[in-house]
C-alpha atoms as a PDB file:
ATOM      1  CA  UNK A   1       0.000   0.000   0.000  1.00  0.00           C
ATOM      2  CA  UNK A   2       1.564   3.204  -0.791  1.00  0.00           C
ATOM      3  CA  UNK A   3       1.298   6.806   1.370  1.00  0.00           C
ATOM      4  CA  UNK A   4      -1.586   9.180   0.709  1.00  0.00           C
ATOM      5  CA  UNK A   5       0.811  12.195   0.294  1.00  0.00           C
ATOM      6  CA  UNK A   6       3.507  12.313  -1.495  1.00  0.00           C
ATOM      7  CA  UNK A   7       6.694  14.701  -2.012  1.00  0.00           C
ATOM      8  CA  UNK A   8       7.495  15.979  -5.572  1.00  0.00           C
ATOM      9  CA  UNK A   9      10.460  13.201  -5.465  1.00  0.00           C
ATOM     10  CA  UNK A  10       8.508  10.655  -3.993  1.00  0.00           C
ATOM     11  CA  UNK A  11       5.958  11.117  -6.396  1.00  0.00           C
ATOM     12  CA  UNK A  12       8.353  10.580  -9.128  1.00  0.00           C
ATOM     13  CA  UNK A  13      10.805   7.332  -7.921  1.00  0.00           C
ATOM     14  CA  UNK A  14       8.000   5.746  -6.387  1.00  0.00           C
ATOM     15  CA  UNK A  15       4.437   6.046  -6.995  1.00  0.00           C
ATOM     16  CA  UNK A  16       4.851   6.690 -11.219  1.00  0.00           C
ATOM     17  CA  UNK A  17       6.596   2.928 -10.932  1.00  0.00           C
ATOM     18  CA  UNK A  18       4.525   1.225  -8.894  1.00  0.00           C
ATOM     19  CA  UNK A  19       2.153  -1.377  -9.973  1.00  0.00           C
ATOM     20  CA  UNK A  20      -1.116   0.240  -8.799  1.00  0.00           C
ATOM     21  CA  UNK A  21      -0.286   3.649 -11.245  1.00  0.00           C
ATOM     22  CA  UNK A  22       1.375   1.322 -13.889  1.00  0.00           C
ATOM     23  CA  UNK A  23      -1.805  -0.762 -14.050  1.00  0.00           C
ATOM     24  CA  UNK A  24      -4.028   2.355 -14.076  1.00  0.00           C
ATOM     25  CA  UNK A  25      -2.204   4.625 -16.683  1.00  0.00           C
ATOM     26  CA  UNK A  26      -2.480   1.037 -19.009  1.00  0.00           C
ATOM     27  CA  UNK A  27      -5.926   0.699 -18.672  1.00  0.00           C
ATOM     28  CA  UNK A  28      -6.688   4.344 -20.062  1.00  0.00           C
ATOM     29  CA  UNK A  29      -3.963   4.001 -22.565  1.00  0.00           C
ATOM     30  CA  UNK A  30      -4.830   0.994 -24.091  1.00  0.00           C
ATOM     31  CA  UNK A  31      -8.259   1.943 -25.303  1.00  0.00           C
ATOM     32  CA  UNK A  32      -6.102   3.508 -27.844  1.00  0.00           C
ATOM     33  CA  UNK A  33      -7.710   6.562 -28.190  1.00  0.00           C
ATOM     34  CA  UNK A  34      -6.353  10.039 -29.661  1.00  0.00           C
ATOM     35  CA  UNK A  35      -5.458  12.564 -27.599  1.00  0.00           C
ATOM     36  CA  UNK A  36      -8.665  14.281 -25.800  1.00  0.00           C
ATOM     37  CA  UNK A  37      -7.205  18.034 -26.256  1.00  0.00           C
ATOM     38  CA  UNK A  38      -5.772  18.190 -30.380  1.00  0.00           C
ATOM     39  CA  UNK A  39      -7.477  14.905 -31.400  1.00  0.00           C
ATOM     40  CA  UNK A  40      -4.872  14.844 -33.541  1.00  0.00           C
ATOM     41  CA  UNK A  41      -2.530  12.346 -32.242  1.00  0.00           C
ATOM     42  CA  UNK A  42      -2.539   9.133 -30.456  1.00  0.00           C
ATOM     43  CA  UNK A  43      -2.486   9.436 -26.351  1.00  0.00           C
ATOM     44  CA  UNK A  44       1.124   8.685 -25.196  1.00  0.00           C
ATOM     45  CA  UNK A  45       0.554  10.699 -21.443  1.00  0.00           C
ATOM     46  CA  UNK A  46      -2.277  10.271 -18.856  1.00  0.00           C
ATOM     47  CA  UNK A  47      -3.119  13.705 -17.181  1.00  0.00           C
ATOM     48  CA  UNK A  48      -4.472  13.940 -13.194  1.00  0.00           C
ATOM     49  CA  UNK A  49      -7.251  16.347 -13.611  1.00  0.00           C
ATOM     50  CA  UNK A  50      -7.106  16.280  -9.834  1.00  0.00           C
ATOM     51  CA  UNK A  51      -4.104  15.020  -7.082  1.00  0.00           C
ATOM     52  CA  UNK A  52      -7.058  13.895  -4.166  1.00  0.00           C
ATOM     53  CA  UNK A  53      -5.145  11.566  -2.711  1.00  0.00           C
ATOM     54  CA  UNK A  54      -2.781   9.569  -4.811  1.00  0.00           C
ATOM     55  CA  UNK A  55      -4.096   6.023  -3.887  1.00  0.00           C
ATOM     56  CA  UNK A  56      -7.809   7.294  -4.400  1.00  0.00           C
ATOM     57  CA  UNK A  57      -7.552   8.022  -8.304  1.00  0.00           C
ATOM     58  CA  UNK A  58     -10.147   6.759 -10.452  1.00  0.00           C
ATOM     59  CA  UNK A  59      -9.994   6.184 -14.585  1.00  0.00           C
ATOM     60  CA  UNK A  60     -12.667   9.417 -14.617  1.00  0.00           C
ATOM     61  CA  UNK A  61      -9.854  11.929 -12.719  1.00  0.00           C
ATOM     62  CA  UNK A  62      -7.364  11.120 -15.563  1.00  0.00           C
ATOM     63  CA  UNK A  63      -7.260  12.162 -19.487  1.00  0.00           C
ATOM     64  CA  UNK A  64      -5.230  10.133 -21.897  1.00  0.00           C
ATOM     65  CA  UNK A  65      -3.318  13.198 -23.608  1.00  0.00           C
ATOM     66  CA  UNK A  66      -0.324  13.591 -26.055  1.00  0.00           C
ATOM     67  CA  UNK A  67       2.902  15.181 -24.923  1.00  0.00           C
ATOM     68  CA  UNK A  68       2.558  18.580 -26.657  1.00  0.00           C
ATOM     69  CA  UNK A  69      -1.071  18.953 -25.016  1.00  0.00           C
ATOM     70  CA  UNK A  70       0.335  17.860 -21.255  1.00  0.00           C
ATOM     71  CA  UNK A  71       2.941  20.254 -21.715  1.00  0.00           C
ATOM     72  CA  UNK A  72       0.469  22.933 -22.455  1.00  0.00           C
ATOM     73  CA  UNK A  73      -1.526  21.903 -19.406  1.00  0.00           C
ATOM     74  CA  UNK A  74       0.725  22.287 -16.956  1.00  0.00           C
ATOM     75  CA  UNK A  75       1.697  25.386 -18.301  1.00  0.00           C
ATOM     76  CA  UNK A  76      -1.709  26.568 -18.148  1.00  0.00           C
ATOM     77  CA  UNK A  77      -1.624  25.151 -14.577  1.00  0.00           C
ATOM     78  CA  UNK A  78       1.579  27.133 -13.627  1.00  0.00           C
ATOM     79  CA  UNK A  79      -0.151  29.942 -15.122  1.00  0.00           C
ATOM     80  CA  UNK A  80      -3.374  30.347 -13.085  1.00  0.00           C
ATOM     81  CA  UNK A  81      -5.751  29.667 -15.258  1.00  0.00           C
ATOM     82  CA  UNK A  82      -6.129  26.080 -14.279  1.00  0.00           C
ATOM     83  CA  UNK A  83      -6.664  24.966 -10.337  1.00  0.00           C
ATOM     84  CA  UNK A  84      -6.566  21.680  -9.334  1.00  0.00           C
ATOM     85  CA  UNK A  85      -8.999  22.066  -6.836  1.00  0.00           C
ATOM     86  CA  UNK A  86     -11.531  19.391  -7.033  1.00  0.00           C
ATOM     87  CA  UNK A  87     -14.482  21.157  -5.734  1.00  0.00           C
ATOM     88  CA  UNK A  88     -15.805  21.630  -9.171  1.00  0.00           C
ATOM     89  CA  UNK A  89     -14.932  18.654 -10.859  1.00  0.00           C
ATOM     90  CA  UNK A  90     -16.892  19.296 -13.764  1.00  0.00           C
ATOM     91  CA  UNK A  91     -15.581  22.754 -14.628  1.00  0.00           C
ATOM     92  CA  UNK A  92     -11.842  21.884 -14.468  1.00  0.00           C
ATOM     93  CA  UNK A  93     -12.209  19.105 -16.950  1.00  0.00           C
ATOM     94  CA  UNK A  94     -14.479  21.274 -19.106  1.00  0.00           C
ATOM     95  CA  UNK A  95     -11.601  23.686 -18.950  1.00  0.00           C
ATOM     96  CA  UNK A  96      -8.563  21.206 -19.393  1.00  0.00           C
ATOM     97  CA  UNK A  97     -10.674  19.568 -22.442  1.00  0.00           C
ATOM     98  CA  UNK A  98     -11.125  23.077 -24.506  1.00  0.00           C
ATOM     99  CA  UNK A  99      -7.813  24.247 -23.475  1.00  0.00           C
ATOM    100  CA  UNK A 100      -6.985  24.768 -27.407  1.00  0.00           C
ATOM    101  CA  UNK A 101     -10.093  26.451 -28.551  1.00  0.00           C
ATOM    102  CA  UNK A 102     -10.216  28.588 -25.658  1.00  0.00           C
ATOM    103  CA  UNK A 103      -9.973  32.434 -26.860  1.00  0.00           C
ATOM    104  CA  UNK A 104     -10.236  33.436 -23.238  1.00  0.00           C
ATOM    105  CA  UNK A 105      -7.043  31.429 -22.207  1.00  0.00           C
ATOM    106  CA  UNK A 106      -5.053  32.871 -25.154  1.00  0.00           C
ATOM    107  CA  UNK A 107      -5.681  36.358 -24.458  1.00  0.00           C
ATOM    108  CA  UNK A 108      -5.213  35.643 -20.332  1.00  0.00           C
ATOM    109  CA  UNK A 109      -1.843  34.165 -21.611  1.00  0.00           C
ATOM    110  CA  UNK A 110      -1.100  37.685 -24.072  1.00  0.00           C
ATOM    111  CA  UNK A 111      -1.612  39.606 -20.751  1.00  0.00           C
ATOM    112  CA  UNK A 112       0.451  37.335 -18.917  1.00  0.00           C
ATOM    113  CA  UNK A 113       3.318  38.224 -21.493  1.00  0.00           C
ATOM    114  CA  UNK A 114       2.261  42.035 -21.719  1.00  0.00           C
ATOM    115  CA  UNK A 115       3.466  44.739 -19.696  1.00  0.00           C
ATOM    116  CA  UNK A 116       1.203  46.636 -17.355  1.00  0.00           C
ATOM    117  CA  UNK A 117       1.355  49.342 -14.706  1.00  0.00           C
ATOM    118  CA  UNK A 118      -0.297  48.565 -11.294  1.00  0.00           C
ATOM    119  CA  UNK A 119      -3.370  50.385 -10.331  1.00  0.00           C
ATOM    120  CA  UNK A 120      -3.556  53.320  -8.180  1.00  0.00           C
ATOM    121  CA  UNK A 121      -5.149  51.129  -5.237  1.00  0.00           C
ATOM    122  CA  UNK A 122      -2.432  48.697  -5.536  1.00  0.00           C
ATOM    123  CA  UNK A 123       0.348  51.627  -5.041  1.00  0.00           C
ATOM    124  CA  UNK A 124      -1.526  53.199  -1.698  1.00  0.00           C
ATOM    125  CA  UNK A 125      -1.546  49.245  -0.546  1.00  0.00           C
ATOM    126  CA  UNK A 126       2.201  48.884  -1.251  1.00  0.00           C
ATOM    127  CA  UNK A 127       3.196  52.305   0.356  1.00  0.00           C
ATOM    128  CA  UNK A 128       1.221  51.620   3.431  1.00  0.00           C
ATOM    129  CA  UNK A 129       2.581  48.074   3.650  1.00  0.00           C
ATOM    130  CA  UNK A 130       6.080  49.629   3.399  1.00  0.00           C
ATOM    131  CA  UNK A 131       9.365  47.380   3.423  1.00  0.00           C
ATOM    132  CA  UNK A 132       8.604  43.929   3.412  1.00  0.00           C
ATOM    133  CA  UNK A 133       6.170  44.443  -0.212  1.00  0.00           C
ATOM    134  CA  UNK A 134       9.220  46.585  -1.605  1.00  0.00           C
ATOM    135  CA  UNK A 135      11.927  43.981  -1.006  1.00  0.00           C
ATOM    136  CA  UNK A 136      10.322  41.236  -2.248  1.00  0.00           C
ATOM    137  CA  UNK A 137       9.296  43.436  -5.260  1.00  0.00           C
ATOM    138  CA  UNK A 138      12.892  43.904  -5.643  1.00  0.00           C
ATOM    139  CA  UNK A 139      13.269  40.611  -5.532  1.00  0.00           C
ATOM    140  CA  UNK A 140      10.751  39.898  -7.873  1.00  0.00           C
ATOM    141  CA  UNK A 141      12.299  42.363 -10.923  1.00  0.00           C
ATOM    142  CA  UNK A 142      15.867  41.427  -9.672  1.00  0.00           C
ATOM    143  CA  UNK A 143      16.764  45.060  -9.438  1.00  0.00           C
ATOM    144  CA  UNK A 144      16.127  47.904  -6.371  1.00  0.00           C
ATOM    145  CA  UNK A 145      12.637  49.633  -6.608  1.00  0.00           C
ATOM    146  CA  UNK A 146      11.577  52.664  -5.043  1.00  0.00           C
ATOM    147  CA  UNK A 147       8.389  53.959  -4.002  1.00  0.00           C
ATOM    148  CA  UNK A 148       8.279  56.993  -6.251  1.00  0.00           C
ATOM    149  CA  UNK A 149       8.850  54.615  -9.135  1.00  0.00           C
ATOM    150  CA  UNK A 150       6.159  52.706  -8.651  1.00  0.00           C
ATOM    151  CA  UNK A 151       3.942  54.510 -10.492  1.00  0.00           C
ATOM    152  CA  UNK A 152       5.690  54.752 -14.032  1.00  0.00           C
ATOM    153  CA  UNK A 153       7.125  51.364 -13.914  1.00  0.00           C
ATOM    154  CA  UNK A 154       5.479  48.386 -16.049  1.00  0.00           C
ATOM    155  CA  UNK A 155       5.682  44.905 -14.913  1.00  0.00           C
ATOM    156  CA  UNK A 156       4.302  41.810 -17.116  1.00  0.00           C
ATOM    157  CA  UNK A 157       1.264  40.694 -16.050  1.00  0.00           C
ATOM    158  CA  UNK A 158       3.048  37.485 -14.470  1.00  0.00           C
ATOM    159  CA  UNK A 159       4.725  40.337 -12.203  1.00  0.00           C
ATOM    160  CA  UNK A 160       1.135  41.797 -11.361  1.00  0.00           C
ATOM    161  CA  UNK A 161      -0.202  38.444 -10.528  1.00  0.00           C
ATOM    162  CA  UNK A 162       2.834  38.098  -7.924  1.00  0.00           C
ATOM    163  CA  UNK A 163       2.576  41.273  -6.405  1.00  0.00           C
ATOM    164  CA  UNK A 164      -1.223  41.292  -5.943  1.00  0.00           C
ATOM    165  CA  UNK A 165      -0.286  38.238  -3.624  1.00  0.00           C
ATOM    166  CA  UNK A 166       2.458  39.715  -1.691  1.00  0.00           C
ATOM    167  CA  UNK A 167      -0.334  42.501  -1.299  1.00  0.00           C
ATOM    168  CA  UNK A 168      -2.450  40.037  -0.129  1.00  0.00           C
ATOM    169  CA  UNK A 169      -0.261  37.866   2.315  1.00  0.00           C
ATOM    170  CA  UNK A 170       1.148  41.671   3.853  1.00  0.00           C
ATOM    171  CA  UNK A 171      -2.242  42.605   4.823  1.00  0.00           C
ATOM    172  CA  UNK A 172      -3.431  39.379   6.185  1.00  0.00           C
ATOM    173  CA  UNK A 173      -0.086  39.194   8.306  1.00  0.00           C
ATOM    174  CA  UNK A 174      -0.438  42.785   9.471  1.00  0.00           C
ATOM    175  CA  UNK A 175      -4.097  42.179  10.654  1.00  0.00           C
ATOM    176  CA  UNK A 176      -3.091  39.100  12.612  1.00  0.00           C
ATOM    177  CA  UNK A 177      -0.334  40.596  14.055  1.00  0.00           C
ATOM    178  CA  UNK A 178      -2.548  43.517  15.163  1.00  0.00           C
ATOM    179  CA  UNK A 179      -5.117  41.215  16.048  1.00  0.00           C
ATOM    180  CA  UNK A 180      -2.543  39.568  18.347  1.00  0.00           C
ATOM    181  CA  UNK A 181      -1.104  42.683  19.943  1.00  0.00           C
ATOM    182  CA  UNK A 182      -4.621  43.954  20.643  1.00  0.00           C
ATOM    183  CA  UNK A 183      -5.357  40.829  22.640  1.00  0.00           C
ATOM    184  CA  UNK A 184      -1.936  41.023  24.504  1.00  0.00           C
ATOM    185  CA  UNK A 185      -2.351  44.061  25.767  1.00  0.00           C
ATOM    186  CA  UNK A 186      -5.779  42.623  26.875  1.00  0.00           C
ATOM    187  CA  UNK A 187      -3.801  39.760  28.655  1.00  0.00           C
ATOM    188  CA  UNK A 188      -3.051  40.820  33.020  1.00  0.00           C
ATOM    189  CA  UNK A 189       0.541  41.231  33.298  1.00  0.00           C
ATOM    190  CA  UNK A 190       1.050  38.400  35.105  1.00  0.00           C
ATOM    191  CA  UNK A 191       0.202  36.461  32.386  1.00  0.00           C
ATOM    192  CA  UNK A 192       2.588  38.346  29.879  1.00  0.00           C
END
């Protein structure tokens, strides 16, 4: 029996050899079906729509796929556009499926690639989070940024994406460290 969670090199040198995965992938495989994205090409890859756990997968969670199209994928994976979530089930395989058709994806992915200023909301967050959103910023472009800058620089849209987050996590840290504090100083001194 193999573990329900796996590390990226687990996953790799042992659960994509063992028998259980060997035995599924060959069962969707060997219906010899074309691929289910360019039904162009024969299936030579099975894709997890979803990674539940890794002994519970079923022949529905996987898609027998070419190389090209798994490629594409998990790029549109590491891009955002598809979650692996499986709370909607049906969604993310309607999604995976018309990956190549899908004029929404390909202009998401032009926007990705595009450069873009942030918006004026995002600057007064960034200024009032102060240091830790402008080194990581920094970080982010690989070169030192300044708050007056902020406003006449472009970033790609991959940049936006990464900085709305760091927006995100600096506000949720700074309310739960307030939150904190407040209840401290609530706290008797003898318990301090």
């Amino acid at each position: 029996m193999h573990k329900v969670k796996y590390n990226r090199h687990e996953y790799c040198n042992e659960y994509l050899r063992s028998d259980e995965w060997q035995t599924l992938r060959k069962m969707v495989l060997d219906t010899g079906c074309n691929c289910q994205l360019c039904k162009d090409v024969k299936a030579t890859d099975v894709h997890h729509l979803v990674y539940r756990n890794l002994v519970d997968v079923t022949v529905n969670d996987l898609v027998p796929v070419c190389r090209d199209c798994h490629n594409l994928i998990h790029k549109a994976i590491k891009d955002g556009w598809i979650s692996q979530d499986s709370k909607d089930f049906d969604e993310l395989k309607q999604k995976t499926l018309h990956l190549l058709e899908d004029e929404e994806y390909k202009e998401y992915v032009r926007w990705l690639s595009s450069k873009h200023h942030l918006s004026e909301q995002e600057i007064k967050d960034i200024k009032s989070l102060q240091a830790y959103v402008m080194k990581k910023i920094s970080a982010l472009v690989r070169k030192n940024v300044w708050y007056d800058v902020l406003d006449e620089m472009k970033f790609t849209g991959r940049h936006i994406l990464k900085i709305r987050k760091l927006i995100q996590t600096a506000k949720y840290r700074r309310t739960n460290k307030m939150d904190f504090l407040k209840s401290y100083n609530r706290c008797p001194r003898k318990f301090r």
